[in-house]
C-alpha atoms as a PDB file:
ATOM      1  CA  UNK A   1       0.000   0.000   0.000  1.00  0.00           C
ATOM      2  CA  UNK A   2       1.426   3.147  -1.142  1.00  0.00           C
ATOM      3  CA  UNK A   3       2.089   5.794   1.505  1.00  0.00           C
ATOM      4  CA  UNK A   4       3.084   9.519   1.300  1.00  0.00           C
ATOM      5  CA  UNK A   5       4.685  11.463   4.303  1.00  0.00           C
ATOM      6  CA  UNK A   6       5.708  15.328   4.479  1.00  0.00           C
ATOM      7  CA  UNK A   7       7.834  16.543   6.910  1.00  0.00           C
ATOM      8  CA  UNK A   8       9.345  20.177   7.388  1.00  0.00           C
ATOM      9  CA  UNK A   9       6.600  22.126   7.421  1.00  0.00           C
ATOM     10  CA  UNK A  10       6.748  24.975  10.334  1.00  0.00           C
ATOM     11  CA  UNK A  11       6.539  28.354  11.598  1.00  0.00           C
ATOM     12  CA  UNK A  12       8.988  30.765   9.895  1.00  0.00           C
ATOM     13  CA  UNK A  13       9.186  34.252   9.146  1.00  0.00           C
ATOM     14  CA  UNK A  14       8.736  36.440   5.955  1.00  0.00           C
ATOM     15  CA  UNK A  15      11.680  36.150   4.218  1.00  0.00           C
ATOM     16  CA  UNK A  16      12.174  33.027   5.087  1.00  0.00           C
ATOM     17  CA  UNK A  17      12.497  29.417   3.767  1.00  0.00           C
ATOM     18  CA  UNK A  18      11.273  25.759   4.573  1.00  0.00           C
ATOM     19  CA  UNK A  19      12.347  22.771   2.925  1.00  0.00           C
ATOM     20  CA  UNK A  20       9.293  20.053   2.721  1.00  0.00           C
ATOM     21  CA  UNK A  21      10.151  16.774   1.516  1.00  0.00           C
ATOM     22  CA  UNK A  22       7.936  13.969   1.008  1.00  0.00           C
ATOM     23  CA  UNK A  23       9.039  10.435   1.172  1.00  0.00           C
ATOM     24  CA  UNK A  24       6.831   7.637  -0.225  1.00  0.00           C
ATOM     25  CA  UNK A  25       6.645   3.969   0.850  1.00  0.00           C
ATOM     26  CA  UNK A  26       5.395   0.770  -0.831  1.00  0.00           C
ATOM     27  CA  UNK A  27       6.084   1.738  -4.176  1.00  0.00           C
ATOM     28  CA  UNK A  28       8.595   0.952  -6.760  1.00  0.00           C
ATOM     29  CA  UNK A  29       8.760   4.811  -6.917  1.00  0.00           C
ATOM     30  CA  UNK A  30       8.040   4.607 -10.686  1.00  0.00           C
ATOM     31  CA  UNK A  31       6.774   7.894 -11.126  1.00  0.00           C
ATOM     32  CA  UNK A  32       4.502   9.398 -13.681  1.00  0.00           C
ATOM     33  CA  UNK A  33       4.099  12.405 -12.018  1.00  0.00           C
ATOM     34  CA  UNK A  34       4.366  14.251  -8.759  1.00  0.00           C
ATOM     35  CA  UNK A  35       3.659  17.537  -7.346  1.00  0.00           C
ATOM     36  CA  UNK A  36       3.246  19.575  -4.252  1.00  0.00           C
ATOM     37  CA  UNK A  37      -0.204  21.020  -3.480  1.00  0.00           C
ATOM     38  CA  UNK A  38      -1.849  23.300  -1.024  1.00  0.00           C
ATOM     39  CA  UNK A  39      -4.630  24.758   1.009  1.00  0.00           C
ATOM     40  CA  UNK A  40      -5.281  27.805   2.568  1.00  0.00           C
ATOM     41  CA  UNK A  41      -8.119  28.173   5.190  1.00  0.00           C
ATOM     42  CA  UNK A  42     -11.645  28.560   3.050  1.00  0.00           C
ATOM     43  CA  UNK A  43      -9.473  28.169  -0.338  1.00  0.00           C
ATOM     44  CA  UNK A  44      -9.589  25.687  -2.936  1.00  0.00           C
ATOM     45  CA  UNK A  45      -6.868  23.108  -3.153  1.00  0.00           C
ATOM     46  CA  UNK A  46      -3.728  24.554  -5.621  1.00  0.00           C
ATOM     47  CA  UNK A  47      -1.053  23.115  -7.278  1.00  0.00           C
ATOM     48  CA  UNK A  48       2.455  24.315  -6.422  1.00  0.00           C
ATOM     49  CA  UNK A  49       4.709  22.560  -8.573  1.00  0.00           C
ATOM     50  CA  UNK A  50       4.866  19.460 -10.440  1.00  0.00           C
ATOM     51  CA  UNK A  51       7.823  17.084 -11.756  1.00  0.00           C
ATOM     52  CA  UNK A  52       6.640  14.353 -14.087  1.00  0.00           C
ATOM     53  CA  UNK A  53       8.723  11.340 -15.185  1.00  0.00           C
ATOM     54  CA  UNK A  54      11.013  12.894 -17.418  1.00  0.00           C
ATOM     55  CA  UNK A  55      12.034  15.430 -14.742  1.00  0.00           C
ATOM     56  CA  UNK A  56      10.129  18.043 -16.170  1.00  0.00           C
ATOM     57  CA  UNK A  57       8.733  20.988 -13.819  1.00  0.00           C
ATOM     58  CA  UNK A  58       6.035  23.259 -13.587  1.00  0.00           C
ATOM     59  CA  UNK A  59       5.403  25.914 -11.287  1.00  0.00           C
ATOM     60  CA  UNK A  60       2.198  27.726 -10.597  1.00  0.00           C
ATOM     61  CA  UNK A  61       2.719  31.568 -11.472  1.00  0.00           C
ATOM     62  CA  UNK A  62       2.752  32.708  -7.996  1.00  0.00           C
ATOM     63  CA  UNK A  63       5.391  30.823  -6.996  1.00  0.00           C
ATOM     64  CA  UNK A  64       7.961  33.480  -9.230  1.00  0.00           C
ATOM     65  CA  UNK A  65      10.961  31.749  -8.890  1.00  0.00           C
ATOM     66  CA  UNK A  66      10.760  31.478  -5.371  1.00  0.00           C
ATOM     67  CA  UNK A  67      10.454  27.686  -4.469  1.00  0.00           C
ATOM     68  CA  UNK A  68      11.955  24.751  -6.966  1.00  0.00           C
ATOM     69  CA  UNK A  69      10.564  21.131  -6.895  1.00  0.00           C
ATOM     70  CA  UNK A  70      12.983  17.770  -7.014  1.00  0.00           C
ATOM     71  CA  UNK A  71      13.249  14.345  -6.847  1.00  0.00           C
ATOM     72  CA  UNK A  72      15.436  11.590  -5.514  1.00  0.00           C
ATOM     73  CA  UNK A  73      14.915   8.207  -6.727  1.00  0.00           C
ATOM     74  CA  UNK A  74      16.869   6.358  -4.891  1.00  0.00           C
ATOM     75  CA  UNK A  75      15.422   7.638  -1.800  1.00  0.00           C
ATOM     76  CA  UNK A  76      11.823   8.010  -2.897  1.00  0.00           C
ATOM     77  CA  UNK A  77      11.465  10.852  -1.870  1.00  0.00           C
ATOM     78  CA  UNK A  78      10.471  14.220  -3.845  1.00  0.00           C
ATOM     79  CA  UNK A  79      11.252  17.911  -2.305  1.00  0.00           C
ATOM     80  CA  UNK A  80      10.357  21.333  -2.352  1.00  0.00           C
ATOM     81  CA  UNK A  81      12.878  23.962  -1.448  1.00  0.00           C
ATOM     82  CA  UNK A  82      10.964  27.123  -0.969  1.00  0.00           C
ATOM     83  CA  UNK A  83      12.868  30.597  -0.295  1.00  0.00           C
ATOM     84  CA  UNK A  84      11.263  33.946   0.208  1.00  0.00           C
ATOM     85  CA  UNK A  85       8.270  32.961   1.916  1.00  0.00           C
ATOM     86  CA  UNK A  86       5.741  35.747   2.256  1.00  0.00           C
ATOM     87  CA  UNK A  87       2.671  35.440   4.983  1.00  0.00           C
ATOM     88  CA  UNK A  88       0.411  34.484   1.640  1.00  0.00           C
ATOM     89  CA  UNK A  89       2.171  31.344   1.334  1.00  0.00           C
ATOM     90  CA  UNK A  90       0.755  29.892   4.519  1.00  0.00           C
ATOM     91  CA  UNK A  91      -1.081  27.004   4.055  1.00  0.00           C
ATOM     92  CA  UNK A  92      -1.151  23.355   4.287  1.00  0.00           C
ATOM     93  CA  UNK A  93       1.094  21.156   1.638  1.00  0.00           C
ATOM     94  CA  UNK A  94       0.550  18.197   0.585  1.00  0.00           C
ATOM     95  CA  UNK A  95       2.383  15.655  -1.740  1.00  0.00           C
ATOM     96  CA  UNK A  96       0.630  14.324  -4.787  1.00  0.00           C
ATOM     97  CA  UNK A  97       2.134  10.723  -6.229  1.00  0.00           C
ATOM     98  CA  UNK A  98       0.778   9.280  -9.799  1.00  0.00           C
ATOM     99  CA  UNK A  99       2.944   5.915 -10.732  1.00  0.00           C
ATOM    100  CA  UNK A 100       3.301   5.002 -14.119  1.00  0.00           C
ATOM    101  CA  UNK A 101       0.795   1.923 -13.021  1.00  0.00           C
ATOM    102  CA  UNK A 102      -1.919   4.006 -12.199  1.00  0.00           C
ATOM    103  CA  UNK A 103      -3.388   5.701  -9.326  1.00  0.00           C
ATOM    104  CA  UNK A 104      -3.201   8.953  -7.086  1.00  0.00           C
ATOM    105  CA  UNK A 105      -2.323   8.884  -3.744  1.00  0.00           C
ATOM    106  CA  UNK A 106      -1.621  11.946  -1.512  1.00  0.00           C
ATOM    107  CA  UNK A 107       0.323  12.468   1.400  1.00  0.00           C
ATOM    108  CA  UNK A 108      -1.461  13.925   5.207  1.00  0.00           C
ATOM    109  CA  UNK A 109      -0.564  17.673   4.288  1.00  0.00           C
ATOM    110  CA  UNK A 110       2.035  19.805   6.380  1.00  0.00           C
ATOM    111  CA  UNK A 111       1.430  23.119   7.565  1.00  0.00           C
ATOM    112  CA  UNK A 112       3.480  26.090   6.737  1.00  0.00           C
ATOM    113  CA  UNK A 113       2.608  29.051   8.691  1.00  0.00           C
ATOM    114  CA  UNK A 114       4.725  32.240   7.560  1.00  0.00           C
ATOM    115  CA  UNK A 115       4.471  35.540  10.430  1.00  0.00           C
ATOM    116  CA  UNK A 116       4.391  38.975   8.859  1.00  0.00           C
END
């Protein structure tokens, strides 16, 4: 069974940066696509970034070259550096996992909280 857990979300101030990684467990890791996600308080889920199997990314326009997505293989485990954080950024992230064999699994979210 295929499980997703984020880790280093936090408080941190504007300015700021978090590094959230999210490892993934019973899987082959064969990746079709991945992505980080999030959700502000009364918002709609919204992508962040995505990396698909050929290591190509995709940011949403907010992001402005702020935060950059990656992947390690041999640790399963996809991350997302983010740098300049700004109080609109708070939220909680989650991990988004779509193998090559099908399905879509998400992670338990982590909350980022950035202070003005």
């Amino acid at each position: 069974q295929v499980q997703l857990v984020e880790s280093g979300g936090g408080l941190v101030q504007a300015g700021g940066s978090l590094r959230l990684s999210c490892a993934a467990s019973g899987t082959s890791f064969s990746v079709n696509a991945m992505g980080w996600y999030r959700q502000a308080p009364g918002k709609q889920r919204e992508m962040v970034a995505t990396i698909n199997r050929y290591g190509v990314k995709a940011y949403a326009p907010f992001v402005k070259g702020r935060f950059t997505i990656s992947r390690d293989n041999a640790k399963n485990t996809m991350y997302l550096q983010m740098n300049s954080l700004e109080p609109e950024d708070t939220a909680v992230y989650y991990c988004n996992y779509q193998p090559i064999y099908g399905g879509d699994y998400w992670g338990q979210g982590t909350q980022v909280t950035v202070s003005s």
